[in-house]
N, C-alpha and C. Protein backbone atom coordinates (compact mmCIF):
# COMPACT_ATOMS: atom_id res chain seq x y z
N UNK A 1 0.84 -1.18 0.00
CA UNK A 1 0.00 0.00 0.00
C UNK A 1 0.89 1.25 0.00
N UNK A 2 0.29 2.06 -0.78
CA UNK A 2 1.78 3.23 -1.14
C UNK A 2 1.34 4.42 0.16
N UNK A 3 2.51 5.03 0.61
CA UNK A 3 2.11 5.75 1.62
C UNK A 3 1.35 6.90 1.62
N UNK A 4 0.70 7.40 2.51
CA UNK A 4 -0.23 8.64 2.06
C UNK A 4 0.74 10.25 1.41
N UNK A 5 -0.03 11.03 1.25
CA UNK A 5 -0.20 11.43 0.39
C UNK A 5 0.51 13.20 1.26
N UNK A 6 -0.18 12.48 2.95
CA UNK A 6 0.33 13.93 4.04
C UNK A 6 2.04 13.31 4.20
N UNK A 7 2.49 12.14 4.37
CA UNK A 7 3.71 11.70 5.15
C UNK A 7 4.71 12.13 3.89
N UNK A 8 4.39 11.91 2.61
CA UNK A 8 5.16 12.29 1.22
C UNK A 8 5.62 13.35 1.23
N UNK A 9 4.28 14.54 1.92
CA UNK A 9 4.51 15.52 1.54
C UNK A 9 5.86 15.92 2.68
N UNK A 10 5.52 15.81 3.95
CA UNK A 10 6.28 15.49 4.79
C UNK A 10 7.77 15.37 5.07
N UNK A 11 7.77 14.37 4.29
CA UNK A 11 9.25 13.64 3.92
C UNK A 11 10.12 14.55 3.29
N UNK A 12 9.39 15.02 2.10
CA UNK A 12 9.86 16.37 1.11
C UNK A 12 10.01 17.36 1.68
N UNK A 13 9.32 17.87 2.25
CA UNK A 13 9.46 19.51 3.16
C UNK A 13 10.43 19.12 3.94
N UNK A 14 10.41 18.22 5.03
CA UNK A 14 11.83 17.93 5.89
C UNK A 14 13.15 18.02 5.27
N UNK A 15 13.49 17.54 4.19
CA UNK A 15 14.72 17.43 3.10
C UNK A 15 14.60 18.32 2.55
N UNK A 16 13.84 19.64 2.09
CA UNK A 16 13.78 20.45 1.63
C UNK A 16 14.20 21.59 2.57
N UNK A 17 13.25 21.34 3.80
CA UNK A 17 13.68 22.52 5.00
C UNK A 17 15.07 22.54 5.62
N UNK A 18 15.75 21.23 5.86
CA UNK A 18 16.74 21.45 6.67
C UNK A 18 17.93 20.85 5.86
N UNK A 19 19.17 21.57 6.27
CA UNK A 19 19.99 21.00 6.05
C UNK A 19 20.27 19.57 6.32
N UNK A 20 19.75 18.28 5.96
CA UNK A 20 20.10 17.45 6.59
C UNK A 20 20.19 16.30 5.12
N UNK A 21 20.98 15.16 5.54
CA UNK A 21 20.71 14.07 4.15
C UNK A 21 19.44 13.32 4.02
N UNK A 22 19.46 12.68 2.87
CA UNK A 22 18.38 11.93 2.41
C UNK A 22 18.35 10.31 4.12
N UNK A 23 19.56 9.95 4.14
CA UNK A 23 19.48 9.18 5.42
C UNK A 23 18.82 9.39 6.60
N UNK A 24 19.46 10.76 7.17
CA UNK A 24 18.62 11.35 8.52
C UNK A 24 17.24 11.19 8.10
N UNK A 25 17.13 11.75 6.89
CA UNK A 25 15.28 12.06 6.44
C UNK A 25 14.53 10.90 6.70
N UNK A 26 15.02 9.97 6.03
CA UNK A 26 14.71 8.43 5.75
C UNK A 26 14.53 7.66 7.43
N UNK A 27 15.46 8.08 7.93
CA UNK A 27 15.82 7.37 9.67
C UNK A 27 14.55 7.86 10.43
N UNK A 28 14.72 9.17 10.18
CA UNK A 28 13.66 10.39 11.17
C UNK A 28 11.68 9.82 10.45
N UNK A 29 11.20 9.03 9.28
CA UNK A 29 10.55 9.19 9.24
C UNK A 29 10.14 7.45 8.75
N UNK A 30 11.41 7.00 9.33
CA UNK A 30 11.87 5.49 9.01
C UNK A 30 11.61 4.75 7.96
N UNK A 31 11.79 5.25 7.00
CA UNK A 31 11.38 4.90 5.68
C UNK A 31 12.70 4.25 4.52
N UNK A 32 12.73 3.79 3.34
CA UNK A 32 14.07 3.49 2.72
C UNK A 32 14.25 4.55 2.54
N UNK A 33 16.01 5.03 2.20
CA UNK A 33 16.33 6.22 2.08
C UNK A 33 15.93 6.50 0.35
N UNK A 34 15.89 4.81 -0.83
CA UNK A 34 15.56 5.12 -1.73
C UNK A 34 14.24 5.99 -1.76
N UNK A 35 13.77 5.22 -1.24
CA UNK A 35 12.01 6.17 -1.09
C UNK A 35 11.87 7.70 -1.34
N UNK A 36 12.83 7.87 -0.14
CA UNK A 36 12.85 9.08 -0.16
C UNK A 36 13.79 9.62 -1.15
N UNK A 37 14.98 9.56 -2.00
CA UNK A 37 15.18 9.85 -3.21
C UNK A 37 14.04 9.83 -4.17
N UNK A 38 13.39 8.73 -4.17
CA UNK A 38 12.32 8.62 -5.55
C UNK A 38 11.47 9.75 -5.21
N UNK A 39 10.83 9.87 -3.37
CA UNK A 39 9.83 11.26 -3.42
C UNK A 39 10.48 12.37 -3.66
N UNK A 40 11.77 12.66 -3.45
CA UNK A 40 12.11 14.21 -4.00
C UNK A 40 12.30 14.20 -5.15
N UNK A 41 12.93 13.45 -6.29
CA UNK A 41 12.81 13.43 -7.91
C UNK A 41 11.48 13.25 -8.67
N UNK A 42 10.20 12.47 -7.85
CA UNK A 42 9.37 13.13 -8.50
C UNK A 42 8.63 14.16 -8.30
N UNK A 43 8.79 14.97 -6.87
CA UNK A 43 8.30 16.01 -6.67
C UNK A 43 8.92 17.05 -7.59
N UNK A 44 10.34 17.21 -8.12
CA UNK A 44 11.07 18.08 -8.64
C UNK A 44 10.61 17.47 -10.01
N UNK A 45 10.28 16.37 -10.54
CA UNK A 45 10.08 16.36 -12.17
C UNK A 45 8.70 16.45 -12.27
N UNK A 46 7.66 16.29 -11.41
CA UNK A 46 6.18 16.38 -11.52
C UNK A 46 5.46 17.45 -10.87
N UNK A 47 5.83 17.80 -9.54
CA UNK A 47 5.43 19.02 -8.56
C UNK A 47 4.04 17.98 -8.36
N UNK A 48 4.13 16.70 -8.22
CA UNK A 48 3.28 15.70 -7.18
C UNK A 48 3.59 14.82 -6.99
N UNK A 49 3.01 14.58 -5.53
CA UNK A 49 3.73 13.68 -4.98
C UNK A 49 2.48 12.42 -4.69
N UNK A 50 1.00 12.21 -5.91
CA UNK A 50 0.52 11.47 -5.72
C UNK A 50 0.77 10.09 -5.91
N UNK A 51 0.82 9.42 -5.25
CA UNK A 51 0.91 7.87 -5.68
C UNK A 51 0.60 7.69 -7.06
N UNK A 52 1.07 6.65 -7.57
CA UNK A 52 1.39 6.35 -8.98
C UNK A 52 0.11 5.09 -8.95
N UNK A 53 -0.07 4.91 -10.20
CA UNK A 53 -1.33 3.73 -10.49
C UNK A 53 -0.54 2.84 -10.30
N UNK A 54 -0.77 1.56 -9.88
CA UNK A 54 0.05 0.19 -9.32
C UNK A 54 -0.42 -0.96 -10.81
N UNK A 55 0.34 -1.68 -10.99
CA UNK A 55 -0.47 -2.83 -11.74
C UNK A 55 0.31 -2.80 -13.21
N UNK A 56 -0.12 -3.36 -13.93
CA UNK A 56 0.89 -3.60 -15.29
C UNK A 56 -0.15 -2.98 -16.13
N UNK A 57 0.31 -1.48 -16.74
CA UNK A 57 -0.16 -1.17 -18.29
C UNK A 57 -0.41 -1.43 -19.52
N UNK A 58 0.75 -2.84 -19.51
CA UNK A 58 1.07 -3.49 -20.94
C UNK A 58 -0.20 -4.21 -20.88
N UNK A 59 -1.07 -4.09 -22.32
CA UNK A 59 -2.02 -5.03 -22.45
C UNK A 59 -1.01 -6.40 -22.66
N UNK A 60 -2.22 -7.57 -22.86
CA UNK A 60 -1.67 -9.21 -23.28
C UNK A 60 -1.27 -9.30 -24.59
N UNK A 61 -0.80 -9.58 -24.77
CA UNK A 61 -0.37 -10.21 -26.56
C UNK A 61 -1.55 -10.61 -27.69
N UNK A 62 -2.26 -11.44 -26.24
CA UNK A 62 -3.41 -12.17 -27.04
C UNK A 62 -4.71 -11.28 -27.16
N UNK A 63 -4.22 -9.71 -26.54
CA UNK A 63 -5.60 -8.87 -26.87
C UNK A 63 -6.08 -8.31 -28.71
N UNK A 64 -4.88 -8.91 -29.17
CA UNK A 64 -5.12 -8.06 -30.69
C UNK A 64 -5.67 -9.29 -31.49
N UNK A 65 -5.95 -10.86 -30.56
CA UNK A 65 -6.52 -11.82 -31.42
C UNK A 65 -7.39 -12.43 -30.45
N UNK A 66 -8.31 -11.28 -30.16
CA UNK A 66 -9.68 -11.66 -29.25
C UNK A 66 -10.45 -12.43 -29.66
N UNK A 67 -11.27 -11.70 -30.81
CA UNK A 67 -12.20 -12.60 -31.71
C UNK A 67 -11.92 -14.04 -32.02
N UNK A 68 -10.44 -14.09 -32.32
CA UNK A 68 -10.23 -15.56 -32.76
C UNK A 68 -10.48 -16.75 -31.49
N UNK A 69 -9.60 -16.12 -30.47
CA UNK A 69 -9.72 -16.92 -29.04
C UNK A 69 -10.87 -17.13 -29.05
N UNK A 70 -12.04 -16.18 -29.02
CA UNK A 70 -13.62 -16.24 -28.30
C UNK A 70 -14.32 -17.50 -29.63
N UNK A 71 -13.62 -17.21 -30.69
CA UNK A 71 -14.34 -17.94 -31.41
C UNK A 71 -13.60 -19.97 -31.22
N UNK A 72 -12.39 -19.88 -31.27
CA UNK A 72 -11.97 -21.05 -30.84
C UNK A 72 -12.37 -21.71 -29.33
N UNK A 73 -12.71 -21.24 -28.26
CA UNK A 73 -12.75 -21.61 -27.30
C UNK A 73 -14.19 -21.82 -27.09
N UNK A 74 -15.46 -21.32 -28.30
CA UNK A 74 -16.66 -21.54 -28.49
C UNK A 74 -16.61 -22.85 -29.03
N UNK A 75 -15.91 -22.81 -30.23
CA UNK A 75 -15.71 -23.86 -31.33
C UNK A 75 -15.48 -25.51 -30.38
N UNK A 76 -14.13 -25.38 -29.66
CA UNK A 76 -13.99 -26.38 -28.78
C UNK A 76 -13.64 -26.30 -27.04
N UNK A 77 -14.96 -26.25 -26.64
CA UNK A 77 -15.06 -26.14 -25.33
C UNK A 77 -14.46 -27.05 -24.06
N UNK A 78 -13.96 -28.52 -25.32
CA UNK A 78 -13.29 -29.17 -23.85
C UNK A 78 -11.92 -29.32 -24.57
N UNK A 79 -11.55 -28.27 -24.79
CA UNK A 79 -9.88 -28.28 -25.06
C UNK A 79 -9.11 -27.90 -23.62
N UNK A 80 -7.80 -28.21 -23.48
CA UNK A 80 -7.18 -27.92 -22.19
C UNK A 80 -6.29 -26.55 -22.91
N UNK A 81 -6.20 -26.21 -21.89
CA UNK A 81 -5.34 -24.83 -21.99
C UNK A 81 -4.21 -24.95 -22.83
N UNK A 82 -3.27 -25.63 -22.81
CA UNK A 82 -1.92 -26.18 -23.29
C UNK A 82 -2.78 -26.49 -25.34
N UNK A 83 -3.90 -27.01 -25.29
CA UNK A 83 -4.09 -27.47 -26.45
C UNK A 83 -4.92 -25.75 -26.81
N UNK A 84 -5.58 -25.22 -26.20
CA UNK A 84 -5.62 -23.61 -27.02
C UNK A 84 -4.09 -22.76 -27.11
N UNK A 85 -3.37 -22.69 -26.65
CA UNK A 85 -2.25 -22.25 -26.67
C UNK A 85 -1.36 -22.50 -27.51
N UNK A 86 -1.59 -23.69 -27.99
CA UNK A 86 -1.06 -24.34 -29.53
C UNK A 86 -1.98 -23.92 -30.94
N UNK A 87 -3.11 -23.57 -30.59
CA UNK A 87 -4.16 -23.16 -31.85
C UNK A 87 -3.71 -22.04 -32.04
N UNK A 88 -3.64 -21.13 -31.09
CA UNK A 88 -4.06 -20.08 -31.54
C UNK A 88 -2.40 -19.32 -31.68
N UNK A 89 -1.06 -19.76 -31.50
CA UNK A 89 0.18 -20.15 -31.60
C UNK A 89 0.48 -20.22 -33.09
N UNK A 90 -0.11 -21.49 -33.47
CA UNK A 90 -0.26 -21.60 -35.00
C UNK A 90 -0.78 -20.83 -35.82
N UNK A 91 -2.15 -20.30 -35.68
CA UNK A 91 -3.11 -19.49 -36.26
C UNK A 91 -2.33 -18.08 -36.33
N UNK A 92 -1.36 -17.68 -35.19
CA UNK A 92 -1.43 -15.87 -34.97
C UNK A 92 0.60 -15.53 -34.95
N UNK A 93 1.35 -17.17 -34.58
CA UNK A 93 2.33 -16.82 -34.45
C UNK A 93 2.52 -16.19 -33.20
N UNK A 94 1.58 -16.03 -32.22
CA UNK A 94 1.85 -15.67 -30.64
C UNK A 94 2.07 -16.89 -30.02
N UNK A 95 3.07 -17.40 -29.41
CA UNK A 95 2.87 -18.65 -28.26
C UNK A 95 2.69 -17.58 -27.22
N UNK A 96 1.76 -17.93 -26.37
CA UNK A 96 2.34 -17.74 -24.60
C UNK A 96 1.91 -18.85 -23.86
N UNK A 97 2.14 -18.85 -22.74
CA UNK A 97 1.80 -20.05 -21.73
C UNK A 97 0.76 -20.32 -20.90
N UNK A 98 0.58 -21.56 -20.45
CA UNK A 98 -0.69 -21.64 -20.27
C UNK A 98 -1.32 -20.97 -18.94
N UNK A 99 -0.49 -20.60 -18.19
CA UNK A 99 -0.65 -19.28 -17.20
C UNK A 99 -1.06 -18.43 -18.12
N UNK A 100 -0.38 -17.86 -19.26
CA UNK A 100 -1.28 -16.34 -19.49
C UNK A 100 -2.02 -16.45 -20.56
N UNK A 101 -2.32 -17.63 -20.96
CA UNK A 101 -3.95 -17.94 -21.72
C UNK A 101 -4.99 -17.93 -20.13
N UNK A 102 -4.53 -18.76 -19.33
CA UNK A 102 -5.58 -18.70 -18.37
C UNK A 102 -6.09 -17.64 -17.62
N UNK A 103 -5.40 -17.07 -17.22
CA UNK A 103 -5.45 -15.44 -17.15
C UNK A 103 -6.51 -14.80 -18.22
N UNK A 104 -5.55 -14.76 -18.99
CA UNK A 104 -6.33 -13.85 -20.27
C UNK A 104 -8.28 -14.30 -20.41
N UNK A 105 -7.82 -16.01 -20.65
CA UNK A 105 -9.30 -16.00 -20.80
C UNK A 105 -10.33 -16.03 -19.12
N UNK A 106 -9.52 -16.06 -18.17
CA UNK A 106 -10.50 -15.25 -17.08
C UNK A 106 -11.33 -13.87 -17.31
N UNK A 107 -10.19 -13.33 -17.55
CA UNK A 107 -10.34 -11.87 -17.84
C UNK A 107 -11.19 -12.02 -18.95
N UNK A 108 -11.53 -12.50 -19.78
CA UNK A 108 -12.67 -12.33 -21.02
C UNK A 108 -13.86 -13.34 -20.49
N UNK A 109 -13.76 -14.02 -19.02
CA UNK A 109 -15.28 -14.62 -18.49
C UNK A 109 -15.64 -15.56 -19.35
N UNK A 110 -14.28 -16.34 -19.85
CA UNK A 110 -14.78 -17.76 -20.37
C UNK A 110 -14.18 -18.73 -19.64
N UNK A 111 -14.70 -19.58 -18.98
CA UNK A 111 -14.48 -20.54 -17.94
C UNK A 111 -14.63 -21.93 -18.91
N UNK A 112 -13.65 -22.17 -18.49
CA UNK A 112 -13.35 -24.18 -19.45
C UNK A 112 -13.83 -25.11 -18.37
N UNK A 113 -14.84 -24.75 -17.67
CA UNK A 113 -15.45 -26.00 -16.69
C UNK A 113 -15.82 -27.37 -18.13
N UNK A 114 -15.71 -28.00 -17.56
CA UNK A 114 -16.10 -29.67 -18.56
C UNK A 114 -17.09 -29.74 -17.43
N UNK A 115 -18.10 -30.12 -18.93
CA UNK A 115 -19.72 -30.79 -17.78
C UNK A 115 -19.69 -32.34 -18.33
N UNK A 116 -19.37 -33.15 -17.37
CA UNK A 116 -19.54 -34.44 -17.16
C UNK A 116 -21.02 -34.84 -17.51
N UNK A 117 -21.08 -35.79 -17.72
CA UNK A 117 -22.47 -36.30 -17.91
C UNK A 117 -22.48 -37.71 -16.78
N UNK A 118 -23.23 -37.67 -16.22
CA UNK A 118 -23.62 -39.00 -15.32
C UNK A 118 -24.23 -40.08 -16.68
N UNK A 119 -23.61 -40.93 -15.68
CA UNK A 119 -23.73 -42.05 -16.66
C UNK A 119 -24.91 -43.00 -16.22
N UNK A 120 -25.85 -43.30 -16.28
CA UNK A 120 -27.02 -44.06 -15.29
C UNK A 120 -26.40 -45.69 -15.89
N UNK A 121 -26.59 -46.22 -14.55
CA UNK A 121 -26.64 -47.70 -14.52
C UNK A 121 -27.81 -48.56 -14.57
């Protein structure tokens, strides 16, 4: 959890107000002393010191061959992950693995449950 938004400011004004190093600053408000380098360089390249968005920007690989996935994973519903990952590999020239097909197709709310059929005796 990134720290608020009053202690940042904080941190900065202290290293700003007194003669003192980025260490004392860091000690006095017990924080890494990197920290406190990173809050005074982006206060000086941004003039804020809001927390940054957390999480990965890069879309998936497999977002520019949506349609095809949605349509293969319609097409054959009891394929295993490892065997879509090879289709659509072939088809697009993307491999990735079967972690980030599974992922991916979470994220698009298609679930590969297999419905068994009872077998009556």
């Amino acid at each position: 959890m990134p720290y608020s938004l009053d202690l940042r400011k904080k941190i900065v004004s202290a290293y700003e107000a007194g003669k003192t190093s980025i260490r004392k600053v860091a000690k006095q408000f017990m924080v890494n002393p990197k920290t406190v380098e990173r809050l005074i360089k982006q206060q000086r390249e941004t003039g804020n010191l809001e927390p940054k968005k957390s999480g990965n920007p890069t879309p998936s690989e497999l977002e520019a061959h949506k349609e095809l996935i949605i349509a293969t994973v319609e097409a054959h519903p009891d394929w295993t992950l490892w065997q879509y990952c090879e289709e659509i590999g072939e088809k697009t020239g993307v491999y990735v693995t079967t972690g980030a097909m599974c992922r991916y197709l979470k994220k698009q709310k298609l679930t590969l449950k297999k419905r068994h059929l009872a077998v009556k005796r």
